[in-house]
N, C-alpha and C. Protein backbone atom coordinates (compact mmCIF):
# COMPACT_ATOMS: atom_id res chain seq x y z
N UNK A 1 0.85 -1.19 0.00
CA UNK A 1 0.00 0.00 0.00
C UNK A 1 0.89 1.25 0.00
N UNK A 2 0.65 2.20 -0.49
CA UNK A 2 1.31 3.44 -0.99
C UNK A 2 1.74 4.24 0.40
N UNK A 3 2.82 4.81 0.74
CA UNK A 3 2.46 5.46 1.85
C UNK A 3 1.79 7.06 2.01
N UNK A 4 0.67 6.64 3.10
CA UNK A 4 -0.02 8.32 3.25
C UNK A 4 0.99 9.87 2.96
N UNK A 5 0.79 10.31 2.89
CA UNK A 5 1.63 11.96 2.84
C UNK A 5 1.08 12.97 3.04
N UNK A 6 1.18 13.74 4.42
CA UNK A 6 0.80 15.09 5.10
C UNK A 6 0.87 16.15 4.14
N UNK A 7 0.36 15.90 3.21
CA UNK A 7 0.59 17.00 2.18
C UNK A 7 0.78 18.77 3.03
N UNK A 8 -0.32 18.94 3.55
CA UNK A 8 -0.03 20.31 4.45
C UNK A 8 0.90 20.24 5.43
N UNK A 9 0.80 19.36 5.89
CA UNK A 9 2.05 18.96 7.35
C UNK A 9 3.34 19.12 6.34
N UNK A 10 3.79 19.04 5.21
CA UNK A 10 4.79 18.61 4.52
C UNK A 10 5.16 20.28 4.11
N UNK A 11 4.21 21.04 3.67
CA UNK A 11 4.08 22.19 3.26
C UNK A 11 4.90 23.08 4.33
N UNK A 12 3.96 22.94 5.79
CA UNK A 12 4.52 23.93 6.72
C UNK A 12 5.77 23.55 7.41
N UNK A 13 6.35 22.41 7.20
CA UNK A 13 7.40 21.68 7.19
C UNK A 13 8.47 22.67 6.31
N UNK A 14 8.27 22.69 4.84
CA UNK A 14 8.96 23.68 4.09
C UNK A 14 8.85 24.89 4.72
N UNK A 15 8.36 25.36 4.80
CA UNK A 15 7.84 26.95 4.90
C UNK A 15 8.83 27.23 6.45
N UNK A 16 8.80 25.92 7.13
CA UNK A 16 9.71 26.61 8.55
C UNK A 16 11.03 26.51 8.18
N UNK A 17 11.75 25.76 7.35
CA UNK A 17 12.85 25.82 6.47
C UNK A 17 13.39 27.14 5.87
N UNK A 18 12.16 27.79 5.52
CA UNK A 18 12.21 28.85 4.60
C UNK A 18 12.50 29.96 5.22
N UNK A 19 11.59 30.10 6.95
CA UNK A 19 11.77 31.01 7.77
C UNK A 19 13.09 30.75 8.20
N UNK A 20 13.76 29.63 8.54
CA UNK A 20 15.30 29.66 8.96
C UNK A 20 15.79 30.13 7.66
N UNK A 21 16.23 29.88 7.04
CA UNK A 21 17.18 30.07 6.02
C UNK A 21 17.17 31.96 5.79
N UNK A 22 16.05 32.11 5.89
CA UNK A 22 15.41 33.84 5.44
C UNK A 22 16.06 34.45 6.47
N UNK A 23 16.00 34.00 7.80
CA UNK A 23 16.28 34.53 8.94
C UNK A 23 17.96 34.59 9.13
N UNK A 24 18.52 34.03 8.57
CA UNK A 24 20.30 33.33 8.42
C UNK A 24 20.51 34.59 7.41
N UNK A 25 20.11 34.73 6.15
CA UNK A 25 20.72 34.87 5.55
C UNK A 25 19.61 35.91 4.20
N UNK A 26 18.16 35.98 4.80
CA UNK A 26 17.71 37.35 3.95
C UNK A 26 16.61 35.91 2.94
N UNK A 27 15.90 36.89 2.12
CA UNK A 27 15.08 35.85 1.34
C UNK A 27 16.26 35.75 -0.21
N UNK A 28 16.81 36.76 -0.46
CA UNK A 28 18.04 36.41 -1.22
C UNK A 28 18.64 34.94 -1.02
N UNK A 29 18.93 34.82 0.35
CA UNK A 29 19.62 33.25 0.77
C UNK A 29 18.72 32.13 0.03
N UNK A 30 17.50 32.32 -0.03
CA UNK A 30 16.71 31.29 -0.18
C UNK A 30 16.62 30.71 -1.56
N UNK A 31 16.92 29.30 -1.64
CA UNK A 31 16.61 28.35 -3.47
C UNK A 31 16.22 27.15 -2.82
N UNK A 32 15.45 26.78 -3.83
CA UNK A 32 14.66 25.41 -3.66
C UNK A 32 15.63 24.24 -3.16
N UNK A 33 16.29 24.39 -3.45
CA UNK A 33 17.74 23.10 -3.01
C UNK A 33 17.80 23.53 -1.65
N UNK A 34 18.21 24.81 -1.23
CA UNK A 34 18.73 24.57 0.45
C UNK A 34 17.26 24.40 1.04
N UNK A 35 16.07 24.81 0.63
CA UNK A 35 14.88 24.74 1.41
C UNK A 35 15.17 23.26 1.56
N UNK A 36 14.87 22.09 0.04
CA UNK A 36 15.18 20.82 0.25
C UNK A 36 16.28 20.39 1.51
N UNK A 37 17.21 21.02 1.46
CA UNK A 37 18.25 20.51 2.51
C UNK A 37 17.89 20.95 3.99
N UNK A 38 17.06 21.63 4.18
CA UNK A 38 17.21 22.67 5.75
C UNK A 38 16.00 21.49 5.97
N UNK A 39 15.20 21.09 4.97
CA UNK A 39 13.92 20.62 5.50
C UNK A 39 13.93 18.91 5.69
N UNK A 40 14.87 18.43 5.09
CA UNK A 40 15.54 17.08 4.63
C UNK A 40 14.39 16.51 3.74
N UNK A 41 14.14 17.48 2.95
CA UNK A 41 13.39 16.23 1.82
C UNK A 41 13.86 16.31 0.78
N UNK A 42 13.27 15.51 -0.30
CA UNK A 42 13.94 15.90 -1.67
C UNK A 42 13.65 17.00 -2.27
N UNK A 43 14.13 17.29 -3.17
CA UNK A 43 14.14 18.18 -4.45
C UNK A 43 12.58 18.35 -5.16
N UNK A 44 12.18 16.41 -5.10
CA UNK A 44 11.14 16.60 -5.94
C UNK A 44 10.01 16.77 -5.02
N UNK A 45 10.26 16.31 -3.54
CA UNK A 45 9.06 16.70 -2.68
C UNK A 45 8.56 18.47 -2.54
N UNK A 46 9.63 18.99 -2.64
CA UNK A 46 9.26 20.86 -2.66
C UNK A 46 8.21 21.02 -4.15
N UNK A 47 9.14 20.50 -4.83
CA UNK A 47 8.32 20.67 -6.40
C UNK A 47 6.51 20.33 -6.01
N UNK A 48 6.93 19.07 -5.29
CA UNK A 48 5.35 19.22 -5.69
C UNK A 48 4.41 19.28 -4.57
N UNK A 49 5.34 20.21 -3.67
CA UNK A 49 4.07 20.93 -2.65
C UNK A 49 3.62 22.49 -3.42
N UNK A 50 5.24 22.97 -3.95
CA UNK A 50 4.86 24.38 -4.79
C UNK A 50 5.89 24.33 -6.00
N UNK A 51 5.07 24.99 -6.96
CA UNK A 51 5.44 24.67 -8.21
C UNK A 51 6.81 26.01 -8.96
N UNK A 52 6.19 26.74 -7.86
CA UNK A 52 7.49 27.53 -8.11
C UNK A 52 8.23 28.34 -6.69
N UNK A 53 9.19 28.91 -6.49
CA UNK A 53 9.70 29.53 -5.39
C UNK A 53 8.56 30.94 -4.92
N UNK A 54 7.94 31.45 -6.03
CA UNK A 54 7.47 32.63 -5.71
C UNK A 54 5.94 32.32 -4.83
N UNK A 55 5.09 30.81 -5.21
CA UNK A 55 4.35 30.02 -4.52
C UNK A 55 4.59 29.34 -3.05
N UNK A 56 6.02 28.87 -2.89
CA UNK A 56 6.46 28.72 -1.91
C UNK A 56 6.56 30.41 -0.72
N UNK A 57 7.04 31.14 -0.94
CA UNK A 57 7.48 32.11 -0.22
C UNK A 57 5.64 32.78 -0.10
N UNK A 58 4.86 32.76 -1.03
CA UNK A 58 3.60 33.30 -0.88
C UNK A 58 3.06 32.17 0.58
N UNK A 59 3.21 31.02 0.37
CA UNK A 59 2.24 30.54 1.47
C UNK A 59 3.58 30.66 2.60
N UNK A 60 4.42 30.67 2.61
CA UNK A 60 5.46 30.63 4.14
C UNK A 60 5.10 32.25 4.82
N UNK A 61 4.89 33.26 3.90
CA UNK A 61 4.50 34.40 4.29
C UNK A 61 2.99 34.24 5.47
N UNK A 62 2.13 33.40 4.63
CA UNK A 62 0.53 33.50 4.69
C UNK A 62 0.95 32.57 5.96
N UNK A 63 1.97 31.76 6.17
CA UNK A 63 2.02 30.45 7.59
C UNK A 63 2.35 31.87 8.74
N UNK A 64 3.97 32.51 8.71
CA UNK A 64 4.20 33.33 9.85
C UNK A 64 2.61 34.61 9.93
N UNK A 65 1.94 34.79 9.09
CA UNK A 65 1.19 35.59 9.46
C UNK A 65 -0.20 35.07 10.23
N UNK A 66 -0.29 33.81 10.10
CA UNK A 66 -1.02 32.55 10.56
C UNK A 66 -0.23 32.59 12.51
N UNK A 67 0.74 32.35 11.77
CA UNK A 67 1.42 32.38 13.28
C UNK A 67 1.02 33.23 14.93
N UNK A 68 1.15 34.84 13.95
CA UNK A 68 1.33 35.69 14.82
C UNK A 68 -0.65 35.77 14.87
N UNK A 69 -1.49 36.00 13.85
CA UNK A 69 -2.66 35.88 14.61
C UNK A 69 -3.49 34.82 15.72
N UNK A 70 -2.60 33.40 15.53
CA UNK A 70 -3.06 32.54 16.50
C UNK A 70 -2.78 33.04 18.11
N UNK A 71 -1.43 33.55 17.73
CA UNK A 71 -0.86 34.52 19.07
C UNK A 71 -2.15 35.33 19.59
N UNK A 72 -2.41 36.19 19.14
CA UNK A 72 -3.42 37.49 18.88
C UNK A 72 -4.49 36.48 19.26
N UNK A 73 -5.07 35.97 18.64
CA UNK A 73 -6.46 35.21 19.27
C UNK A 73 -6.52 34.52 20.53
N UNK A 74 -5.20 34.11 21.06
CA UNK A 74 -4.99 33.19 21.77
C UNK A 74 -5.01 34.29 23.46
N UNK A 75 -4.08 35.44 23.05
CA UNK A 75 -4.10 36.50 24.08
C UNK A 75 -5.60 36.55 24.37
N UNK A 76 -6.40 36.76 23.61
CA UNK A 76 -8.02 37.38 23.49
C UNK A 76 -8.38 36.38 24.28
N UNK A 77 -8.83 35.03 24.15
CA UNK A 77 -9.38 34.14 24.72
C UNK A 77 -9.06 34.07 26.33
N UNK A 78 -7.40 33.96 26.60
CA UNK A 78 -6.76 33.93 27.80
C UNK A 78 -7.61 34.51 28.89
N UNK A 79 -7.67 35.72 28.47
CA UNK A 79 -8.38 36.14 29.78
C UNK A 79 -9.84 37.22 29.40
N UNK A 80 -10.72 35.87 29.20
CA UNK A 80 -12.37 37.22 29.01
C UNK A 80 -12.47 38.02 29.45
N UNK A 81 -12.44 37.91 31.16
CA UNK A 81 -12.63 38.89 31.76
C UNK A 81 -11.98 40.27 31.68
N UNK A 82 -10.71 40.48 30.58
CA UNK A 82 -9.88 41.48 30.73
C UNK A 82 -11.21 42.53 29.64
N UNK A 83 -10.59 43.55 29.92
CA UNK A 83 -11.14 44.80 29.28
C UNK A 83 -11.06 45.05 27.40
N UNK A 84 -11.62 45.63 26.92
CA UNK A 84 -11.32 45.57 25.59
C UNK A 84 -9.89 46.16 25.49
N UNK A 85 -9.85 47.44 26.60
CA UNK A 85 -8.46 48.35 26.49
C UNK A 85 -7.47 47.57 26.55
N UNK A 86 -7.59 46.65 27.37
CA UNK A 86 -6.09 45.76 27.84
C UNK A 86 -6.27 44.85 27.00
N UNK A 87 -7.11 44.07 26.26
CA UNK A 87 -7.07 43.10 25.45
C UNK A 87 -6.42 44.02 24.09
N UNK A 88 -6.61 45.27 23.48
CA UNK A 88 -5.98 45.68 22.75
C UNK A 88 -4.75 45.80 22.60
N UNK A 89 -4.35 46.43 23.99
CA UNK A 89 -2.46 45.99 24.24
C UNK A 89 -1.73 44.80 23.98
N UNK A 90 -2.67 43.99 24.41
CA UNK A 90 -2.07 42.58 24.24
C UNK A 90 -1.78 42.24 22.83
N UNK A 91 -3.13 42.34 22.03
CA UNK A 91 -2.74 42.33 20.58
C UNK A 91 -1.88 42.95 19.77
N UNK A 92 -1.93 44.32 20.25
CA UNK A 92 -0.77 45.25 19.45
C UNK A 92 0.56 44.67 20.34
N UNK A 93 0.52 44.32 21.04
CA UNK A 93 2.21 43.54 21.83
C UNK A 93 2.38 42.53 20.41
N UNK A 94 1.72 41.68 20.71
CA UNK A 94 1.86 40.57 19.98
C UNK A 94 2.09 40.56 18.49
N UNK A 95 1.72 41.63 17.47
CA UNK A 95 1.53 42.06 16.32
C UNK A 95 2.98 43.10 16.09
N UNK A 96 3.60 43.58 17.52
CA UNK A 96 4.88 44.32 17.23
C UNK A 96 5.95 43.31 17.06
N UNK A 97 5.81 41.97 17.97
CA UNK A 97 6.68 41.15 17.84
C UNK A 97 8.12 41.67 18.66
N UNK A 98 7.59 42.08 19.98
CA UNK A 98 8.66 42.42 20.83
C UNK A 98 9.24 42.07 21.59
N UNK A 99 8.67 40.59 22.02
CA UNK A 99 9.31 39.92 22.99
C UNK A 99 10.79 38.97 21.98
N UNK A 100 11.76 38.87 23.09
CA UNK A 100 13.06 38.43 22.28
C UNK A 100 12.48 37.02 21.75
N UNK A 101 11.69 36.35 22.21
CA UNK A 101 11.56 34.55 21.50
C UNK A 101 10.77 35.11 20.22
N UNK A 102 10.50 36.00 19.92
CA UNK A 102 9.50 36.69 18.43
C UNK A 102 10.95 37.00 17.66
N UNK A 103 12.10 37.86 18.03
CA UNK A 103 12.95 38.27 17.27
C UNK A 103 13.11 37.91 16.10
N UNK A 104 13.81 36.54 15.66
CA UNK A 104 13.68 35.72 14.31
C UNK A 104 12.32 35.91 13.92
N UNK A 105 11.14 36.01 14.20
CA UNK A 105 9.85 36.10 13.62
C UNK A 105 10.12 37.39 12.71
N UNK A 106 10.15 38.08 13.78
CA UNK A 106 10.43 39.26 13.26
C UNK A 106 11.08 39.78 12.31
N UNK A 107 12.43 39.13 11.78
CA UNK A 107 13.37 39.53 10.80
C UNK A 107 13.30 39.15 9.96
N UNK A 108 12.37 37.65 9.73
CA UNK A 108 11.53 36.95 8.94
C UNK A 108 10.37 37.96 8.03
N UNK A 109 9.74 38.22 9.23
CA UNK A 109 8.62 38.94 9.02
C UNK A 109 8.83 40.44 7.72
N UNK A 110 9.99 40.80 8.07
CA UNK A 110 10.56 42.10 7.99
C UNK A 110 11.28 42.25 6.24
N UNK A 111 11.96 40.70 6.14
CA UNK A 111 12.20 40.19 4.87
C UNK A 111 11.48 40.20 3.88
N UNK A 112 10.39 39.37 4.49
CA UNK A 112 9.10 39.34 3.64
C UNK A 112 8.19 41.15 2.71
N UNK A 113 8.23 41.38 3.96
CA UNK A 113 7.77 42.95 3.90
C UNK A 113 8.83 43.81 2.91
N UNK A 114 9.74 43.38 2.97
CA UNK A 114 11.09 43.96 1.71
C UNK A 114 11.24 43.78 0.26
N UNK A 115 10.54 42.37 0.52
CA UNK A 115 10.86 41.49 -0.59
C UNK A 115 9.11 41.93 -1.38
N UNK A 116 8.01 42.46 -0.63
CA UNK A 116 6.72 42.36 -1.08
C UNK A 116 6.70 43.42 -1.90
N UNK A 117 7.29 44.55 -1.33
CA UNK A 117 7.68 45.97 -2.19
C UNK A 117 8.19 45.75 -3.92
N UNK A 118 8.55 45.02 -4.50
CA UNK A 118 9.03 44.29 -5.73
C UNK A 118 8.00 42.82 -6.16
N UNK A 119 7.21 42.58 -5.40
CA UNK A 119 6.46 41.26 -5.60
C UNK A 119 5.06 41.16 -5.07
N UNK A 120 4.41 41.18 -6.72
CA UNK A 120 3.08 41.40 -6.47
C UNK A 120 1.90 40.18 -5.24
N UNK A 121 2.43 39.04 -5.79
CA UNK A 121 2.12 38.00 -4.75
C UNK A 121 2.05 37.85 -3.64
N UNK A 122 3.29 38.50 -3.12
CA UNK A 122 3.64 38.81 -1.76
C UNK A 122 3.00 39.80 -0.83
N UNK A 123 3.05 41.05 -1.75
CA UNK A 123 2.35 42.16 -1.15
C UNK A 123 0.46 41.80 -0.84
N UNK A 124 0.06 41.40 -1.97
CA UNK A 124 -1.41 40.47 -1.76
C UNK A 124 -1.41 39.68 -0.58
N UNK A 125 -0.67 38.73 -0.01
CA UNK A 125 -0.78 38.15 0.71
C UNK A 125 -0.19 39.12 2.40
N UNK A 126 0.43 40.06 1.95
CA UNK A 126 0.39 40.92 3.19
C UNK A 126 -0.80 41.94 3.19
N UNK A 127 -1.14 42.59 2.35
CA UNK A 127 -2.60 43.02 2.53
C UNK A 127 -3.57 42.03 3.16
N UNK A 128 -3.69 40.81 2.74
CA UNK A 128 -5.10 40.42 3.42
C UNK A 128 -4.57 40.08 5.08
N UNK A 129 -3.34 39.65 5.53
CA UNK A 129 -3.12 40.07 6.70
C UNK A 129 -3.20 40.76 7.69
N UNK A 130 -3.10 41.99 6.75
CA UNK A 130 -3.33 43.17 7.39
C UNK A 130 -4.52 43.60 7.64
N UNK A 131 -4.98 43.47 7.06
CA UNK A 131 -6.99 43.45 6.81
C UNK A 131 -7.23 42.96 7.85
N UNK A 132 -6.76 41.62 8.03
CA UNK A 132 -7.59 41.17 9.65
C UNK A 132 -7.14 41.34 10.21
N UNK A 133 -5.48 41.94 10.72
CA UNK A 133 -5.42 42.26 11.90
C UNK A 133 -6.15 43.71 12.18
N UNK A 134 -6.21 44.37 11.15
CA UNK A 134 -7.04 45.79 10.99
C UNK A 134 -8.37 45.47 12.22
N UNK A 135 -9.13 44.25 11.24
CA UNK A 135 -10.28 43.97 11.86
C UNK A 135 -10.40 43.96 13.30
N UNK A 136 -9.22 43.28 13.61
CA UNK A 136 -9.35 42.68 15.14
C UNK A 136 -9.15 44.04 15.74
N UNK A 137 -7.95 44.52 15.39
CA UNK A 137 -7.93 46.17 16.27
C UNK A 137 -9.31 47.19 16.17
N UNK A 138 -10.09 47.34 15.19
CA UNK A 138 -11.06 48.07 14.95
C UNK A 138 -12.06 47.78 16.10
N UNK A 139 -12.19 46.13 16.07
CA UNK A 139 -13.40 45.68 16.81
C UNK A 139 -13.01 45.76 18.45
N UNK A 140 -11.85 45.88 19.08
CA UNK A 140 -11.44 46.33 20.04
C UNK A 140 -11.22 47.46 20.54
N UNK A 141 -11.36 48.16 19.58
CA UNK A 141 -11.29 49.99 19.58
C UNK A 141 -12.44 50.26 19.96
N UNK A 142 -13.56 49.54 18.93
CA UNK A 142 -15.21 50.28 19.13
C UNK A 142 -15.94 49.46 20.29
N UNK A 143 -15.21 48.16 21.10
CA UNK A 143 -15.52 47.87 22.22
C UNK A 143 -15.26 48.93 23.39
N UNK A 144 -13.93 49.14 23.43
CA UNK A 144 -13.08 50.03 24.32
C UNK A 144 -13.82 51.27 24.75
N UNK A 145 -14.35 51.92 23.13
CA UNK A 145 -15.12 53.03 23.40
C UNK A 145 -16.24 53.11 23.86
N UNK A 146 -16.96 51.99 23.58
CA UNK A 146 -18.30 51.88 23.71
C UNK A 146 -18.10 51.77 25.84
N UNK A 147 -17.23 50.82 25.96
CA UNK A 147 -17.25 50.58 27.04
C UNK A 147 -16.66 51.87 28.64
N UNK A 148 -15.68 52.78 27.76
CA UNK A 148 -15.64 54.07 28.50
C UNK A 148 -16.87 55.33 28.33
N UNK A 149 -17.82 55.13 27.00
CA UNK A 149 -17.90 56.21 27.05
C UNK A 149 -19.50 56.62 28.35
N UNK A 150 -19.93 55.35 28.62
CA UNK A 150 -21.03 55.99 29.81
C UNK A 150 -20.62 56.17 30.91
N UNK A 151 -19.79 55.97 31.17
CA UNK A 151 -18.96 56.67 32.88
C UNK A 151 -18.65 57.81 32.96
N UNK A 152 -18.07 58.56 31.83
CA UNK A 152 -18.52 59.81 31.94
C UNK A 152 -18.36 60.43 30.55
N UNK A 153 -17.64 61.89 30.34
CA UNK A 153 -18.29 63.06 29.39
C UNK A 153 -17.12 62.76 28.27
N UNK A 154 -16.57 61.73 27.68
CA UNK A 154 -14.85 61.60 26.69
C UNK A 154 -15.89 61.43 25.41
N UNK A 155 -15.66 62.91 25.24
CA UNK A 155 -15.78 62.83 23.77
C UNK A 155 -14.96 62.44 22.60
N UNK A 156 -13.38 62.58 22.76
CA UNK A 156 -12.87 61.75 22.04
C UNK A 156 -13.01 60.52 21.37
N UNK A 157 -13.09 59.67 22.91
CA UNK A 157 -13.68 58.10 22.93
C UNK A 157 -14.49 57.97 22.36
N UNK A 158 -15.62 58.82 22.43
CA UNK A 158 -17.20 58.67 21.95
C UNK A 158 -17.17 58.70 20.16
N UNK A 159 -15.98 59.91 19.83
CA UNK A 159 -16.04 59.97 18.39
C UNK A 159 -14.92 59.32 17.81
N UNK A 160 -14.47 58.49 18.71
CA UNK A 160 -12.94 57.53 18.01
C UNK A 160 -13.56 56.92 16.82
N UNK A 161 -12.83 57.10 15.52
CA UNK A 161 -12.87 56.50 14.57
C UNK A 161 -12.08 54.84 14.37
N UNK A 162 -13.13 53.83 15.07
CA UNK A 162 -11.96 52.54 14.96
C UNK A 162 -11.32 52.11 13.74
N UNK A 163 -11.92 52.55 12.77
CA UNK A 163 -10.55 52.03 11.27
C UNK A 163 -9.30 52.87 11.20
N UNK A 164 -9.87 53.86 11.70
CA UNK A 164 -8.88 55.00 11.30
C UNK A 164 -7.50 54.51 12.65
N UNK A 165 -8.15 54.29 13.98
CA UNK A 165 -7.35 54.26 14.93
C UNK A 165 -6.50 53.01 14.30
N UNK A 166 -7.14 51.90 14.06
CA UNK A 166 -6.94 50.57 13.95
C UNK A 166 -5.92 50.39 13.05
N UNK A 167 -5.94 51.32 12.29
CA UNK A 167 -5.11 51.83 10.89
C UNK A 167 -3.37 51.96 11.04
N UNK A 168 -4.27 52.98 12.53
CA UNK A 168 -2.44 53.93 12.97
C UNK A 168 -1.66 53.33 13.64
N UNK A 169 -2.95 52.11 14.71
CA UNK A 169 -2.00 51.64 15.64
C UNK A 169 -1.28 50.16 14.70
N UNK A 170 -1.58 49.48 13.62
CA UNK A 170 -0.59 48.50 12.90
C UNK A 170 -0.04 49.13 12.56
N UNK A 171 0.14 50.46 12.02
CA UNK A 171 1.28 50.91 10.93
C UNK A 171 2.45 51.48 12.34
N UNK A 172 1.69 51.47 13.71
CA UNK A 172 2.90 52.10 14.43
C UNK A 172 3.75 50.93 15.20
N UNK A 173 2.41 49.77 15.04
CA UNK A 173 3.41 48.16 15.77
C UNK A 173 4.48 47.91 14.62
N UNK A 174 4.29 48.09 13.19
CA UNK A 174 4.83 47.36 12.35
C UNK A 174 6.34 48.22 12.58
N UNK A 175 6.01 49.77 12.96
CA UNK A 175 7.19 50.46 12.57
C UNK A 175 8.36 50.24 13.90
N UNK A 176 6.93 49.77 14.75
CA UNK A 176 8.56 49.44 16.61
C UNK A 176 8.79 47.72 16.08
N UNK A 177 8.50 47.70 14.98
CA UNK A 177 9.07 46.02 14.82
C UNK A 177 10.60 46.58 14.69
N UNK A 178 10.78 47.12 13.34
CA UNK A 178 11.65 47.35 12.93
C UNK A 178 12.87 48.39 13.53
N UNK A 179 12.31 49.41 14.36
CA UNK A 179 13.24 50.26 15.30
C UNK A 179 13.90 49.05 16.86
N UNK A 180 13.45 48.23 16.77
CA UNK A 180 13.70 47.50 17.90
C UNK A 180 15.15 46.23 17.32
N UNK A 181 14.42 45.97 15.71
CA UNK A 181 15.52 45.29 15.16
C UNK A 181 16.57 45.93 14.92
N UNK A 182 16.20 47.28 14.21
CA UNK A 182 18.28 47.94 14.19
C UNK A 182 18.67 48.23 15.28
N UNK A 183 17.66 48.20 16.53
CA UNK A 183 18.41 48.61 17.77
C UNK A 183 18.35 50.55 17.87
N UNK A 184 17.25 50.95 17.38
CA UNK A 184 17.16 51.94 17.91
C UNK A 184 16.20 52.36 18.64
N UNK A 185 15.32 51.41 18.80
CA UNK A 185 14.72 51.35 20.39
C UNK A 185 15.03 50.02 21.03
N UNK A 186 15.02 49.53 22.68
CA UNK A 186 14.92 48.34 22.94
C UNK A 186 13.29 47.99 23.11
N UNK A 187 13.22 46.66 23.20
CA UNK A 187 11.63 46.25 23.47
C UNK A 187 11.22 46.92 24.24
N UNK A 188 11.98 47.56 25.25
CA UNK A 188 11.15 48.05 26.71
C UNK A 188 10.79 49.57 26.66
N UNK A 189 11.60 50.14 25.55
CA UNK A 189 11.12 51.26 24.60
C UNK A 189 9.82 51.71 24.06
N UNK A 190 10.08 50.16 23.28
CA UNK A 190 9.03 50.47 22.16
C UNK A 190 7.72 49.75 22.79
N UNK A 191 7.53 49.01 24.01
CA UNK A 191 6.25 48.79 24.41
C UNK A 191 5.78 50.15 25.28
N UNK A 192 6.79 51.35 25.84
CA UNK A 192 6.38 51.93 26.10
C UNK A 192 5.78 53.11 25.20
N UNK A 193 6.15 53.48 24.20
CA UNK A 193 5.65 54.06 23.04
C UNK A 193 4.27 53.40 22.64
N UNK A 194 4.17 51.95 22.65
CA UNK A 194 2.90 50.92 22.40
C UNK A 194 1.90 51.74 23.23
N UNK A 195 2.11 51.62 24.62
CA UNK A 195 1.46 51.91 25.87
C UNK A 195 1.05 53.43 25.92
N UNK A 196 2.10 54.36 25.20
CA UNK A 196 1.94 55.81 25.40
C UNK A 196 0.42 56.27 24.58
N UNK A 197 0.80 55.57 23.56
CA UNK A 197 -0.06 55.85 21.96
C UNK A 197 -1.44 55.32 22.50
N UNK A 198 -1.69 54.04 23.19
CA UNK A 198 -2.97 53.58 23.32
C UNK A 198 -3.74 54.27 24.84
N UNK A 199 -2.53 55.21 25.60
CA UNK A 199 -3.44 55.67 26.58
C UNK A 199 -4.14 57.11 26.10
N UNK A 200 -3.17 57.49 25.26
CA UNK A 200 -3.88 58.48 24.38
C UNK A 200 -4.98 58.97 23.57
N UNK A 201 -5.14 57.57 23.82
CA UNK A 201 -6.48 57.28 22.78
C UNK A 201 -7.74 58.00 23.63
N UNK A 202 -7.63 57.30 24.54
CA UNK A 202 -8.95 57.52 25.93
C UNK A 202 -8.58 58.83 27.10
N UNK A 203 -8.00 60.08 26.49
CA UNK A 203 -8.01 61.05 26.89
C UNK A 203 -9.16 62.10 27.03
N UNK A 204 -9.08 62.46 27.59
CA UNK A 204 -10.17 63.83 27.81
C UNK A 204 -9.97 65.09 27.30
């Protein structure tokens, strides 16, 4: 009898290959042969999970972004009882990728984002990423507000625009990804900048 094959198990198998190698040495480093070698399969097993390198790097993108929202959902669930405000922190923590065991995520992450600027595939597959993490921040924004604004008179809160907020606060996690990687903020920096930006929000 033939043996079974994890076709997807086999896939994200590659794809964590792909994140080492990217992470070593840039997505430049990366050809179908060392993926084969980092991952120990053959040549012809990559072939025929993806048919070309630019297919491969599209779904290893779509896996780490898989990654970091399981993170993000997983914070949410942890603790119901927390507030929308603090459940938002958590997510934008998790979406900056600031803790040191994220680092390699991160430079991964960061590659990708380099490499998308020149590659239409890529950039597609970081847009719809972004989209839902958009989502998730939006729908935590218009909780947050909803939930300060009958205690008392915050009109801010009351007229917070959640796409718009939801908007500023990924484009400002994405940007302490990268100030934290050249080292011109440390993590403990840039979560306080995280922290500054989101108490700001719910000002008077």
């Amino acid at each position: 009898m033939p043996r079974q094959v994890d076709h997807e198990g086999r896939r994200r198998l590659i794809a964590e290959a792909v994140c080492r190698l990217a992470d070593e040495s840039g997505l430049e480093g990366v050809t179908l042969r060392d993926v084969a070698g980092r991952a120990e399969v053959s040549m012809g097993a990559v072939q025929r999970c993806f048919r070309t390198k630019e297919e491969m790097l599209a779904f290893t993108l779509g896996y780490v972004g898989e990654r970091v929202g399981e993170r993000v959902r997983a914070r949410l669930v942890r603790s119901p009882a927390q507030s929308a405000a603090s459940a938002l922190g958590h997510a934008a923590t998790e979406v900056a990728l600031l803790r040191e065991e994220h680092r390699a995520e991160a430079r991964v992450w960061l590659a990708f984002v380099a490499q998308a600027a020149v590659s239409a595939p890529l950039a597609e597959t970081l847009r719809v990423n972004y989209a839902g993490l958009q989502e998730v921040f939006a729908r935590l924004l218009a909780e947050a507000a909803e939930d300060r604004a009958p205690a008392a008179d915050r009109s801010p809160a009351a007229a917070l625009d959640p796409q718009r907020e939801a908007r500023a606060l990924l484009a400002l996690a994405d940007g302490l990804t990268t100030h934290v990687l050249i080292g011109h903020l440390t993590a403990r920096q840039a979560q306080e900048v995280l922290h500054a930006h989101l108490a700001r929000l719910w000002e008077d």
